[in-house]
PDB file of N, CA and C in Angstrom:
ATOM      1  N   UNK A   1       6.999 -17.485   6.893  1.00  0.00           N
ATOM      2  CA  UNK A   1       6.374 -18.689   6.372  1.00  0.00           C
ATOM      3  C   UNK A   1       6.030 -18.487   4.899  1.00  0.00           C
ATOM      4  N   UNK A   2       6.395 -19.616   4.368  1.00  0.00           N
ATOM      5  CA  UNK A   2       5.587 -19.307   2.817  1.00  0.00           C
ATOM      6  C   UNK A   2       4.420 -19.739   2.431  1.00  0.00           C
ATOM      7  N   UNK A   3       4.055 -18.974   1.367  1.00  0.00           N
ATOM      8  CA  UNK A   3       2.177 -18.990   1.109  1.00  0.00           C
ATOM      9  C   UNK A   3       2.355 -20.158   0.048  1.00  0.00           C
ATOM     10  N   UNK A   4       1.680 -21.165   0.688  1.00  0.00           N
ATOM     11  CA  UNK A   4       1.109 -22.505  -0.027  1.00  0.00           C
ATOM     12  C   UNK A   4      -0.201 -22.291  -0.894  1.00  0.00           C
ATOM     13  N   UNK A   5      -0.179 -22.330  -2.121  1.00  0.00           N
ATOM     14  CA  UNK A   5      -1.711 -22.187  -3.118  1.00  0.00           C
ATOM     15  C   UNK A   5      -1.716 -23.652  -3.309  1.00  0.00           C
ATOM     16  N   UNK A   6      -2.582 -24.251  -2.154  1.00  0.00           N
ATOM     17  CA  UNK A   6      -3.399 -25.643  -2.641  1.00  0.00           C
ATOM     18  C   UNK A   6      -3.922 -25.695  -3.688  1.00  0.00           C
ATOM     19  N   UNK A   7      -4.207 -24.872  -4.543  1.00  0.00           N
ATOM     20  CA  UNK A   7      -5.594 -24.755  -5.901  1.00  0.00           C
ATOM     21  C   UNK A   7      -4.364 -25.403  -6.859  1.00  0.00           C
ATOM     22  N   UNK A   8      -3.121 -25.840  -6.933  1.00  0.00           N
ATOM     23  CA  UNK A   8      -2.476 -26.132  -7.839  1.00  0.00           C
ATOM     24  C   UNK A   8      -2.108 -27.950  -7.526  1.00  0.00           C
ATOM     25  N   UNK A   9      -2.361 -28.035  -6.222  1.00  0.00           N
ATOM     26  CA  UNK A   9      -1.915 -29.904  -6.096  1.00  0.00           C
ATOM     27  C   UNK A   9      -3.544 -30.250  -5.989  1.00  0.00           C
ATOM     28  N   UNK A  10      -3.803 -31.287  -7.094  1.00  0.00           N
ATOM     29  CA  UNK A  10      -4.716 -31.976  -6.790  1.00  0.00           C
ATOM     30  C   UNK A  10      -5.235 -33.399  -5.971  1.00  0.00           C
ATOM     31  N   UNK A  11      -6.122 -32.946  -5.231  1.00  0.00           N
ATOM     32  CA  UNK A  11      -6.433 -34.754  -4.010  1.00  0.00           C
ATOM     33  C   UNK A  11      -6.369 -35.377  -4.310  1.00  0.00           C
ATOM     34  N   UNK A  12      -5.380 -36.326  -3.687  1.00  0.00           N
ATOM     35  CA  UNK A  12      -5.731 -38.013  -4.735  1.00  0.00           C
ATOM     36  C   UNK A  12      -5.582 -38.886  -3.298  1.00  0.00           C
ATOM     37  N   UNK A  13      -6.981 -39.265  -3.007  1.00  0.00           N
ATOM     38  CA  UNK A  13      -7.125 -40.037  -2.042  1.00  0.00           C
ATOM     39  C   UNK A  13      -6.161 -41.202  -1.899  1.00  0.00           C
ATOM     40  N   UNK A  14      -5.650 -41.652  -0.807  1.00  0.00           N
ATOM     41  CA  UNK A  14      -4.526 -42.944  -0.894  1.00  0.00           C
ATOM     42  C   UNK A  14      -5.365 -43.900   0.689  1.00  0.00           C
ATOM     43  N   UNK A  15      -5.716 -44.834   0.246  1.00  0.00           N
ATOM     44  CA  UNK A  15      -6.498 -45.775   1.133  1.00  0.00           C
ATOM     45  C   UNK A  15      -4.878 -46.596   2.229  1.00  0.00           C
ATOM     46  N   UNK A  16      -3.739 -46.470   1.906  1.00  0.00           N
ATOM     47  CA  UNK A  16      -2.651 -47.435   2.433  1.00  0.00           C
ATOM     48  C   UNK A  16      -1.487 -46.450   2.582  1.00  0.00           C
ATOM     49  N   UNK A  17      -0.504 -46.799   3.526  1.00  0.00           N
ATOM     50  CA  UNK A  17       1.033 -45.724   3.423  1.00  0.00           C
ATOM     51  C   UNK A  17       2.066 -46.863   3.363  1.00  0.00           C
ATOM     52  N   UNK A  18       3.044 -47.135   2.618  1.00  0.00           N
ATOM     53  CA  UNK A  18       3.936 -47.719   2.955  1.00  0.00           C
ATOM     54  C   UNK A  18       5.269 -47.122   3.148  1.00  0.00           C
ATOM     55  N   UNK A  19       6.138 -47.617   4.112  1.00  0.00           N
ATOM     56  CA  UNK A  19       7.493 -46.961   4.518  1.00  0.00           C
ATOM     57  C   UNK A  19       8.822 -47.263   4.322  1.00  0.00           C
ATOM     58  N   UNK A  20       9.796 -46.890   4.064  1.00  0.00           N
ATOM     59  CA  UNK A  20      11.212 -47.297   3.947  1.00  0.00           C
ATOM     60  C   UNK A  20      11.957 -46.285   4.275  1.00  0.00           C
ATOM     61  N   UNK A  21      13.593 -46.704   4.596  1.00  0.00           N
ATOM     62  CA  UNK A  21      14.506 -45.886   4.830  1.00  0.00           C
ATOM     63  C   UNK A  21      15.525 -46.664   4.190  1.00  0.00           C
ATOM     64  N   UNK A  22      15.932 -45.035   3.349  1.00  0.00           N
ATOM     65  CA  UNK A  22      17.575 -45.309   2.800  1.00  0.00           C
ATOM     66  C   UNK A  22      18.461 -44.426   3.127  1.00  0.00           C
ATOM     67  N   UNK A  23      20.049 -45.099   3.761  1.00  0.00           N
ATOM     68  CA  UNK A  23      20.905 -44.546   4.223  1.00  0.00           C
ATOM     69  C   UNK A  23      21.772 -44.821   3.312  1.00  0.00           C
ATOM     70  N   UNK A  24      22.816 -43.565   3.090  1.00  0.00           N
ATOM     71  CA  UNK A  24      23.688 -43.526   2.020  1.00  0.00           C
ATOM     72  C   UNK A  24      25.208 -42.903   2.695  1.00  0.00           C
ATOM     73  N   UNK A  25      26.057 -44.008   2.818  1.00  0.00           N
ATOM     74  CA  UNK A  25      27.645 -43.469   3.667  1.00  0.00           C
ATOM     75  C   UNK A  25      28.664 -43.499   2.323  1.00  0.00           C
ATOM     76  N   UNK A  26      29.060 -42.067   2.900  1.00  0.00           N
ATOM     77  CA  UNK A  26      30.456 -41.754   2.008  1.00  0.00           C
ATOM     78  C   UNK A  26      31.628 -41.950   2.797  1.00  0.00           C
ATOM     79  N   UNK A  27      32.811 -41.810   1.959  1.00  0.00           N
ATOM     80  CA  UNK A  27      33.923 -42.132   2.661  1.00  0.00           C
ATOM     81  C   UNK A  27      34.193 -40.854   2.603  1.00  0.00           C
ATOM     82  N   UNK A  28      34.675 -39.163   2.989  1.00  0.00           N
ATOM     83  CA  UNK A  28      35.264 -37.937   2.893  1.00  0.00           C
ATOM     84  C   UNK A  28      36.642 -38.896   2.018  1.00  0.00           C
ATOM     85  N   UNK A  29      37.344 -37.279   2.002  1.00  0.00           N
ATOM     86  CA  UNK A  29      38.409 -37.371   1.478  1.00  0.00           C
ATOM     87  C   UNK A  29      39.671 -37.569   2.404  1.00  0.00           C
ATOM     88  N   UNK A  30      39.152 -37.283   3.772  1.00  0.00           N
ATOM     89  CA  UNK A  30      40.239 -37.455   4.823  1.00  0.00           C
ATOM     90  C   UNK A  30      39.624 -38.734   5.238  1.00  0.00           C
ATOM     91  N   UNK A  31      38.922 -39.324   5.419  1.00  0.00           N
ATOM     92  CA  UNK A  31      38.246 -40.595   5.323  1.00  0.00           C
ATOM     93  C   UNK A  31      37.567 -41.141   6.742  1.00  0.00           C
ATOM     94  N   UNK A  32      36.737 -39.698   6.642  1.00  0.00           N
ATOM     95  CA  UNK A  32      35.693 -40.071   7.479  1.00  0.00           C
ATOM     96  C   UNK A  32      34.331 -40.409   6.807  1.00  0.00           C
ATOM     97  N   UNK A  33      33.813 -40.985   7.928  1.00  0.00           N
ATOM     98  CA  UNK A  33      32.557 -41.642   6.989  1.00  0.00           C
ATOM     99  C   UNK A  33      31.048 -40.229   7.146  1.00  0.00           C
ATOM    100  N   UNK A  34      30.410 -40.415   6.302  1.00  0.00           N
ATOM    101  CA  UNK A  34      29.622 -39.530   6.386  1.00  0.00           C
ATOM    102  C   UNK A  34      28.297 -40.039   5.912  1.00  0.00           C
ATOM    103  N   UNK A  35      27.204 -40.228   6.341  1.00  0.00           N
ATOM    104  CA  UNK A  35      25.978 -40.670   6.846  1.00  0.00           C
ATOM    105  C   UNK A  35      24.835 -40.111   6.596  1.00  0.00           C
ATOM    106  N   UNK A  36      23.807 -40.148   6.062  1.00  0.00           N
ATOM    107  CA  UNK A  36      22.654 -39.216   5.669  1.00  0.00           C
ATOM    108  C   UNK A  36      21.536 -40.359   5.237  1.00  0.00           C
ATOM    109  N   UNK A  37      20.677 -39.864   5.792  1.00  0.00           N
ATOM    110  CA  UNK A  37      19.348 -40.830   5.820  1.00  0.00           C
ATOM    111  C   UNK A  37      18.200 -39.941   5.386  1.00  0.00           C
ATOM    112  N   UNK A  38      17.092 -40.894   4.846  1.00  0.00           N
ATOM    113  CA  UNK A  38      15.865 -39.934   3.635  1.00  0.00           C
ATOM    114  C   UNK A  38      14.671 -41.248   4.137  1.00  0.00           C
ATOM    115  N   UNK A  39      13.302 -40.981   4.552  1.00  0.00           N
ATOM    116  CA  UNK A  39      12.563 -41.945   4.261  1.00  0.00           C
ATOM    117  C   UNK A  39      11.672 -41.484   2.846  1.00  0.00           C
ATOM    118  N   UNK A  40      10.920 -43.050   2.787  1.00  0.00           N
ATOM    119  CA  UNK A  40      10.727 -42.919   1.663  1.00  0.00           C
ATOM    120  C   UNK A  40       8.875 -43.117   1.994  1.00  0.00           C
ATOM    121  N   UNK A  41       7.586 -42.344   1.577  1.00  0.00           N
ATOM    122  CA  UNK A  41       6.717 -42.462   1.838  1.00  0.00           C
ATOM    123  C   UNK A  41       5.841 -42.869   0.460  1.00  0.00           C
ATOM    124  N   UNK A  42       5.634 -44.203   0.353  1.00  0.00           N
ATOM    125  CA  UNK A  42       4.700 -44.726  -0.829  1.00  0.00           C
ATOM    126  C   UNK A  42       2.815 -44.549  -0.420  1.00  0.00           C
ATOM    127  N   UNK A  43       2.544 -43.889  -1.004  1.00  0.00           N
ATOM    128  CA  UNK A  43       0.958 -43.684  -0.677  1.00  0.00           C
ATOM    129  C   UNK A  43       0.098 -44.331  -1.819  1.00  0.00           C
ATOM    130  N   UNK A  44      -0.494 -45.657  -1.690  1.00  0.00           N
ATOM    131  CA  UNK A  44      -1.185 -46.921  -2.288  1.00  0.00           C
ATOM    132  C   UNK A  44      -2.891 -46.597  -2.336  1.00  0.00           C
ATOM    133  N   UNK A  45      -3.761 -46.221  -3.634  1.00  0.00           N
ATOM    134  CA  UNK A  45      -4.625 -46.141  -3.918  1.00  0.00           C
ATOM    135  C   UNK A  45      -5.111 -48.087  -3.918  1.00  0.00           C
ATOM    136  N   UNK A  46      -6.201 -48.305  -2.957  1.00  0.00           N
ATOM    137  CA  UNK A  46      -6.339 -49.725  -2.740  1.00  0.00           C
ATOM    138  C   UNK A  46      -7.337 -50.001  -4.028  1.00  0.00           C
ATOM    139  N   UNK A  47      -8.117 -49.077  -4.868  1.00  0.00           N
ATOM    140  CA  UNK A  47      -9.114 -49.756  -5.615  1.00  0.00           C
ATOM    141  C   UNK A  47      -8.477 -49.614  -7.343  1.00  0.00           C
ATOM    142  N   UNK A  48      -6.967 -49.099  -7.507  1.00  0.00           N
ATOM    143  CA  UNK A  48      -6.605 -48.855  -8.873  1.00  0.00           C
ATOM    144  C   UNK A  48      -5.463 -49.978  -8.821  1.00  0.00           C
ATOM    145  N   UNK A  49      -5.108 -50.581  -7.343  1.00  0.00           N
ATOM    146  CA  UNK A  49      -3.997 -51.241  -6.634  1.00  0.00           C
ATOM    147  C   UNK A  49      -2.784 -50.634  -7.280  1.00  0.00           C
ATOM    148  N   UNK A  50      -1.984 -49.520  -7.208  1.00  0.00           N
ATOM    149  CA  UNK A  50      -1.425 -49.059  -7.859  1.00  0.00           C
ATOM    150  C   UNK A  50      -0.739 -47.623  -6.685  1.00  0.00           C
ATOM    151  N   UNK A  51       0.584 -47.654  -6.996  1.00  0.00           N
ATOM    152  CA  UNK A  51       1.175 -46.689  -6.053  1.00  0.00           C
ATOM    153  C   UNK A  51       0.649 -45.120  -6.623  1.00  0.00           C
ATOM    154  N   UNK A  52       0.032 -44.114  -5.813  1.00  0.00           N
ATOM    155  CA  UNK A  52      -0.088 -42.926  -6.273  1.00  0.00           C
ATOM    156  C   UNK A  52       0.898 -41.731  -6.185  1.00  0.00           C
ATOM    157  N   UNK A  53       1.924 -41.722  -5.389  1.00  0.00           N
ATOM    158  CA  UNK A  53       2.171 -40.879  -4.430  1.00  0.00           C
ATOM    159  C   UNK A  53       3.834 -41.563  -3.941  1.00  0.00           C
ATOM    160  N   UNK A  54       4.843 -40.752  -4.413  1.00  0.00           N
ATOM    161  CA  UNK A  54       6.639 -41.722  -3.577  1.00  0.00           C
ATOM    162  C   UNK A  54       6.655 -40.145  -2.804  1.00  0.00           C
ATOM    163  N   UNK A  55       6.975 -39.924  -1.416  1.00  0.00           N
ATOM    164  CA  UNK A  55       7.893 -38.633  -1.525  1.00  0.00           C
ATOM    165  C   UNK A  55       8.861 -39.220  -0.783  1.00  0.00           C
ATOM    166  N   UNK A  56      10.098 -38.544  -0.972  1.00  0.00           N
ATOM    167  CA  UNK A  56      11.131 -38.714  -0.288  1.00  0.00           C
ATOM    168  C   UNK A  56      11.489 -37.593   1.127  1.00  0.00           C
ATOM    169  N   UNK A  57      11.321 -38.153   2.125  1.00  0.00           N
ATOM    170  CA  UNK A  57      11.483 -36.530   3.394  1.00  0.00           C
ATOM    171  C   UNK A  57      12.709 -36.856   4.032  1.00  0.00           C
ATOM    172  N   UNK A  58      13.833 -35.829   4.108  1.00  0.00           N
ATOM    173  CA  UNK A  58      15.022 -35.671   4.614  1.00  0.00           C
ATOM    174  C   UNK A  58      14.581 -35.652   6.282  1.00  0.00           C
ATOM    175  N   UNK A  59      15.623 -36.076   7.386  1.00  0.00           N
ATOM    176  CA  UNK A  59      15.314 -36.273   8.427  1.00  0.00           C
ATOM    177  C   UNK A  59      15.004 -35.064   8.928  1.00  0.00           C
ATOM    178  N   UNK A  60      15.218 -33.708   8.552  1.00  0.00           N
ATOM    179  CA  UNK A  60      14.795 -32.662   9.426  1.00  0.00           C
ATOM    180  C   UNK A  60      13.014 -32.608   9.138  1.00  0.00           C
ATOM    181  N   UNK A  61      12.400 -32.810   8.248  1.00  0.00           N
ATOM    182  CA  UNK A  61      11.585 -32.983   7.985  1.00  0.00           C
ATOM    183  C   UNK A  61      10.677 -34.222   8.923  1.00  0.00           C
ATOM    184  N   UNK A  62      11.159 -35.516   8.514  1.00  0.00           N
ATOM    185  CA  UNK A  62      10.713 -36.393   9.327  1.00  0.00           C
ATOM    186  C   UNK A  62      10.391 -36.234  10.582  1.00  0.00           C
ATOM    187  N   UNK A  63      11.414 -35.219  11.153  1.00  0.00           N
ATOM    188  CA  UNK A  63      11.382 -35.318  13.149  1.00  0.00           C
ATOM    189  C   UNK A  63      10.228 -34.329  13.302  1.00  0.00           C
ATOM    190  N   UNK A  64       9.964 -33.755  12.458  1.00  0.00           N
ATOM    191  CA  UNK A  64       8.740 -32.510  12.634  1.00  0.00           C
ATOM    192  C   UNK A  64       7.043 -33.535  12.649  1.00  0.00           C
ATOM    193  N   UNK A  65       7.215 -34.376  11.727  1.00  0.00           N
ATOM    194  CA  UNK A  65       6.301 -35.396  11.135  1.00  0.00           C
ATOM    195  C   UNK A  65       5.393 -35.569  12.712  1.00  0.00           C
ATOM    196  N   UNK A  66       5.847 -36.532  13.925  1.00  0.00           N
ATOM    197  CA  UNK A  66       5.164 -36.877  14.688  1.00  0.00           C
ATOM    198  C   UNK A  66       4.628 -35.760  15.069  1.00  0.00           C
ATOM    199  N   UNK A  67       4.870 -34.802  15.685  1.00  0.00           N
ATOM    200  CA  UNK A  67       4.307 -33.517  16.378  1.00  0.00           C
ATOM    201  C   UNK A  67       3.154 -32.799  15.662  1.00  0.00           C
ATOM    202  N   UNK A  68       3.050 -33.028  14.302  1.00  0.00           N
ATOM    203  CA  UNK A  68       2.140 -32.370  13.240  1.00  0.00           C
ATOM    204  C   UNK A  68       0.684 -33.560  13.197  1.00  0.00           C
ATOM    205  N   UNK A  69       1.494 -34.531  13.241  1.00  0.00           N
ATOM    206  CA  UNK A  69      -0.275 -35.509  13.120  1.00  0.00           C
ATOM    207  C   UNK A  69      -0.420 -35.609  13.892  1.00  0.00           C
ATOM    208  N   UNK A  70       0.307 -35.410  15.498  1.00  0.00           N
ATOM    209  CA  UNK A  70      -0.422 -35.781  16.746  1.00  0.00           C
ATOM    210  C   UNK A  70      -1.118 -34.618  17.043  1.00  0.00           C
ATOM    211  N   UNK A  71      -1.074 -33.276  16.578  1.00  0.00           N
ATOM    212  CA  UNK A  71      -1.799 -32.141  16.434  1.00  0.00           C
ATOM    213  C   UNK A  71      -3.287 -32.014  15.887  1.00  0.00           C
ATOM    214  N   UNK A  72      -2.351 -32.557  14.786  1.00  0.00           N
ATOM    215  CA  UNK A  72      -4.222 -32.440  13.355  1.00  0.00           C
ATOM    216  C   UNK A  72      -4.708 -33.418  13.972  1.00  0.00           C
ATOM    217  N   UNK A  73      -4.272 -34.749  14.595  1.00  0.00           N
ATOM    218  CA  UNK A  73      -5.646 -35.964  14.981  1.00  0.00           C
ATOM    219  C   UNK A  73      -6.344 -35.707  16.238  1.00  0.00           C
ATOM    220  N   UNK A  74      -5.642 -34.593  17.453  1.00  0.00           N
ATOM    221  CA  UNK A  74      -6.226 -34.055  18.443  1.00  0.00           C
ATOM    222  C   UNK A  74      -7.276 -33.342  18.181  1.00  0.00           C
ATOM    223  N   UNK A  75      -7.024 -32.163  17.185  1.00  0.00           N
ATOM    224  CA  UNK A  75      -7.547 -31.003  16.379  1.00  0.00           C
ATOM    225  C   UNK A  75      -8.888 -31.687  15.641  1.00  0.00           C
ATOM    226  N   UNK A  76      -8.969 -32.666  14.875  1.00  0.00           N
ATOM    227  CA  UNK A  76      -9.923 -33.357  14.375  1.00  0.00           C
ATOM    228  C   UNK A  76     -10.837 -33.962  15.298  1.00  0.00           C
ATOM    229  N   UNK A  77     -10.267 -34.576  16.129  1.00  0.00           N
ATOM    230  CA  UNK A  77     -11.347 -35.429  16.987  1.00  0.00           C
ATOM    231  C   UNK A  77     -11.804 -34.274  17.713  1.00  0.00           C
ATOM    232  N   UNK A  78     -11.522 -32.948  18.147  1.00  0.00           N
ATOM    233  CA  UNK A  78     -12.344 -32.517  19.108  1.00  0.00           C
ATOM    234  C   UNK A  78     -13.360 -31.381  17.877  1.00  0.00           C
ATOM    235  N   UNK A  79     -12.753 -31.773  16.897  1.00  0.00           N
ATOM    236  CA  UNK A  79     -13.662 -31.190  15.693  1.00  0.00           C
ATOM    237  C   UNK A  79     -14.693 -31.991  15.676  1.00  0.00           C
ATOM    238  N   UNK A  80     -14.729 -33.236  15.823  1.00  0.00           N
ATOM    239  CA  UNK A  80     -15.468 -33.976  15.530  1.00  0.00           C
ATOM    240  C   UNK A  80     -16.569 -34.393  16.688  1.00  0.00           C
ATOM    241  N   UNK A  81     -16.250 -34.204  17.552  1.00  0.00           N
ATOM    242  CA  UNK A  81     -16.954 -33.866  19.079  1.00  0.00           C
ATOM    243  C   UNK A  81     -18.090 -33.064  19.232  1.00  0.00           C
ATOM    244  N   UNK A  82     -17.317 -31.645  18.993  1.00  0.00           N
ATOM    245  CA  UNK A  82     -18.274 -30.921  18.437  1.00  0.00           C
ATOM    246  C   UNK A  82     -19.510 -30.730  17.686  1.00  0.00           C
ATOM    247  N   UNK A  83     -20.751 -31.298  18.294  1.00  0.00           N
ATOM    248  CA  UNK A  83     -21.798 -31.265  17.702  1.00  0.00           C
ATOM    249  C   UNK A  83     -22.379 -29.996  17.071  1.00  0.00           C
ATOM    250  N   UNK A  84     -21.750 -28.945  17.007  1.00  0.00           N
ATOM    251  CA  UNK A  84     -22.599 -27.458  17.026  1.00  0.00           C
ATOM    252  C   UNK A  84     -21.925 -27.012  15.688  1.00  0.00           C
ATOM    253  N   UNK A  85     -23.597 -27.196  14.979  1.00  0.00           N
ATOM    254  CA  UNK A  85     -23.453 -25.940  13.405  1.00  0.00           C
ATOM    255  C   UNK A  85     -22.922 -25.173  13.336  1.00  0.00           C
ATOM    256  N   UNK A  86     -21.955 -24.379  12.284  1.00  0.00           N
ATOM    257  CA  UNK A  86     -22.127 -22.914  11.910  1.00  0.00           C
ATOM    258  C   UNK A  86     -23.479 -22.428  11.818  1.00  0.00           C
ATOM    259  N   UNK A  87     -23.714 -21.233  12.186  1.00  0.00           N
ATOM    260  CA  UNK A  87     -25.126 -20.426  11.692  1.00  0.00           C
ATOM    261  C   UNK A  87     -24.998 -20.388  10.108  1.00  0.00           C
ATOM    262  N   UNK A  88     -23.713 -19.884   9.464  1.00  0.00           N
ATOM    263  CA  UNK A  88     -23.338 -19.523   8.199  1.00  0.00           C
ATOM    264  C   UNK A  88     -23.405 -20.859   7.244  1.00  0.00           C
ATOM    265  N   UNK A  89     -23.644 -22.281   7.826  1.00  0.00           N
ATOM    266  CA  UNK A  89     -23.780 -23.308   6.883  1.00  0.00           C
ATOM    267  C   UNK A  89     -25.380 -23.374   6.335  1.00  0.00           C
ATOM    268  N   UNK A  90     -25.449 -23.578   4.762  1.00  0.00           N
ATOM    269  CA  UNK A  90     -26.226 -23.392   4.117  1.00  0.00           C
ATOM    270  C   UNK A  90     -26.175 -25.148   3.377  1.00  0.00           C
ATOM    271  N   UNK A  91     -25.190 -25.867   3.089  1.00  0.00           N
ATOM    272  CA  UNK A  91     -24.681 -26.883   2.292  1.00  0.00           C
ATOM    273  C   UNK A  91     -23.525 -27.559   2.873  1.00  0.00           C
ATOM    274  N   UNK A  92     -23.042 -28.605   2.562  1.00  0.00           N
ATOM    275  CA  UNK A  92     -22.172 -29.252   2.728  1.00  0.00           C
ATOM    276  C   UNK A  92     -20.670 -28.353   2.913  1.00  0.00           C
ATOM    277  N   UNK A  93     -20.058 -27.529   3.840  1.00  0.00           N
ATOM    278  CA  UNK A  93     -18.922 -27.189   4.072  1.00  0.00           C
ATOM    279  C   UNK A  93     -17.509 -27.863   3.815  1.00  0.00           C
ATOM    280  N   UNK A  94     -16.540 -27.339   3.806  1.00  0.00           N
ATOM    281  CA  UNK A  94     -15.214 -27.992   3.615  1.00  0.00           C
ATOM    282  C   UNK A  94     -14.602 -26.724   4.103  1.00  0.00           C
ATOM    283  N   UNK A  95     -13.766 -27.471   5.004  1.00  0.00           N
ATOM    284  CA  UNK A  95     -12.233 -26.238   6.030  1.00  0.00           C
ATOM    285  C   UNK A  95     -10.973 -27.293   5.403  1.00  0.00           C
ATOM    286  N   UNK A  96     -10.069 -25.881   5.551  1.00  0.00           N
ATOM    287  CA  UNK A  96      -8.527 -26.775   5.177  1.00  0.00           C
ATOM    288  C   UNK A  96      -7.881 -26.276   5.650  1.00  0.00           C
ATOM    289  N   UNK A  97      -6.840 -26.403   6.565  1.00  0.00           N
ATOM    290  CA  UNK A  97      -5.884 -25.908   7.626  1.00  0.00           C
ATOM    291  C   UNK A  97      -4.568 -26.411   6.965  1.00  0.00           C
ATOM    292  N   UNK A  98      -3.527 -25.477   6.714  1.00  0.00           N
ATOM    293  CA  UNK A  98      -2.452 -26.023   6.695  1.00  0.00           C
ATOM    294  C   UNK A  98      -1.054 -25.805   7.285  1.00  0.00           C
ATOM    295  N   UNK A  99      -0.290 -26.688   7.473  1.00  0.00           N
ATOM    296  CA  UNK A  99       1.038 -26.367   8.646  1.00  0.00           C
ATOM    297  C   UNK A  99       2.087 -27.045   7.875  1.00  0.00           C
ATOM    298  N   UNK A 100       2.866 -26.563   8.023  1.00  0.00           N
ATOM    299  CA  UNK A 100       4.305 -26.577   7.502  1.00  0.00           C
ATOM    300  C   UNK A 100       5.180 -26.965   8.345  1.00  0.00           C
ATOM    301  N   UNK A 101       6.718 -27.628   7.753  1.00  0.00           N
ATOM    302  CA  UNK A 101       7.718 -27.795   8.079  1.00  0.00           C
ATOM    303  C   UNK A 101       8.556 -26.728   8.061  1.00  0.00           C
ATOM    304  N   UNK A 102       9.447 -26.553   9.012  1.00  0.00           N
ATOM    305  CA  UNK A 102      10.620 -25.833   9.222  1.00  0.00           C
ATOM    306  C   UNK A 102      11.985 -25.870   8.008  1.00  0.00           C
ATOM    307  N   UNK A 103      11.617 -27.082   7.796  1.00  0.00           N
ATOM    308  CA  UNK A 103      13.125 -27.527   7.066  1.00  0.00           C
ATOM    309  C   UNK A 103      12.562 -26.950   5.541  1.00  0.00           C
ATOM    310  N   UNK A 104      14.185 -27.149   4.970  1.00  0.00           N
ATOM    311  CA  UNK A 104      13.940 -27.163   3.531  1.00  0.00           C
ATOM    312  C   UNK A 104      14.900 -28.029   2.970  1.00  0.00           C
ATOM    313  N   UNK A 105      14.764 -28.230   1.513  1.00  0.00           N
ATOM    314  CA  UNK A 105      15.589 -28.986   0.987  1.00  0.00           C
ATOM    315  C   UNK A 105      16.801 -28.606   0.314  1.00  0.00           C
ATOM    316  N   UNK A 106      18.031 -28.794   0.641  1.00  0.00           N
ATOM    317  CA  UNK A 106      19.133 -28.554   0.677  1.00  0.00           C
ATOM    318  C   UNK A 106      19.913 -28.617  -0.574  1.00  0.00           C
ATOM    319  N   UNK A 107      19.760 -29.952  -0.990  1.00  0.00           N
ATOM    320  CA  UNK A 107      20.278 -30.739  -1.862  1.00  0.00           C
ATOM    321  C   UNK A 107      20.177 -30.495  -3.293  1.00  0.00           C
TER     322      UNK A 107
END
């Protein structure tokens, strides 16, 4: 796995997600058709009304997508369940968990 240093992308809250897909067919040279699809993820700051955020995720990426937020929103809510302090909290805490995709980008 590779080591992600969050300390270099900064948060930029996005209040909205919007979605698209673009598919792009070639003809080969023996003239078969050839097919490749990318969505497109627009992340919309609602109080600057202004797009913050395009990424583009190749489908190996995408198919990983459901399995990862149905994780972190399980993972959260029973975080959130959890009524019981750390002993070690003194102030306002912050945890950051992070998980990765399998895929990479090819192209």
């Amino acid at each position: 796995m590779v080591e992600i240093n969050l300390g270099n992308a900064v948060p930029i809250f996005a209040h909205d997600v919007a979605m698209s897909t673009v598919t792009k067919t070639k003809k080969t040279k023996k003239g078969n058709v050839k097919k490749e699809a990318y969505t497109e993820l627009v992340f919309i700051d609602a109080v600057r009304k202004a797009a913050i955020a395009r990424i583009v995720l190749p489908m190996s990426v995408l198919e990983e997508l459901p399995n990862m937020i149905g994780e972190n929103i399980r993972k959260i809510k029973e975080d959130l369940r959890n009524k019981e302090v750390p002993k070690s909290l003194k102030e306002e805490q912050e945890k950051t968990e992070v998980k990765t995709t399998s895929g990479s980008y090819v192209g």
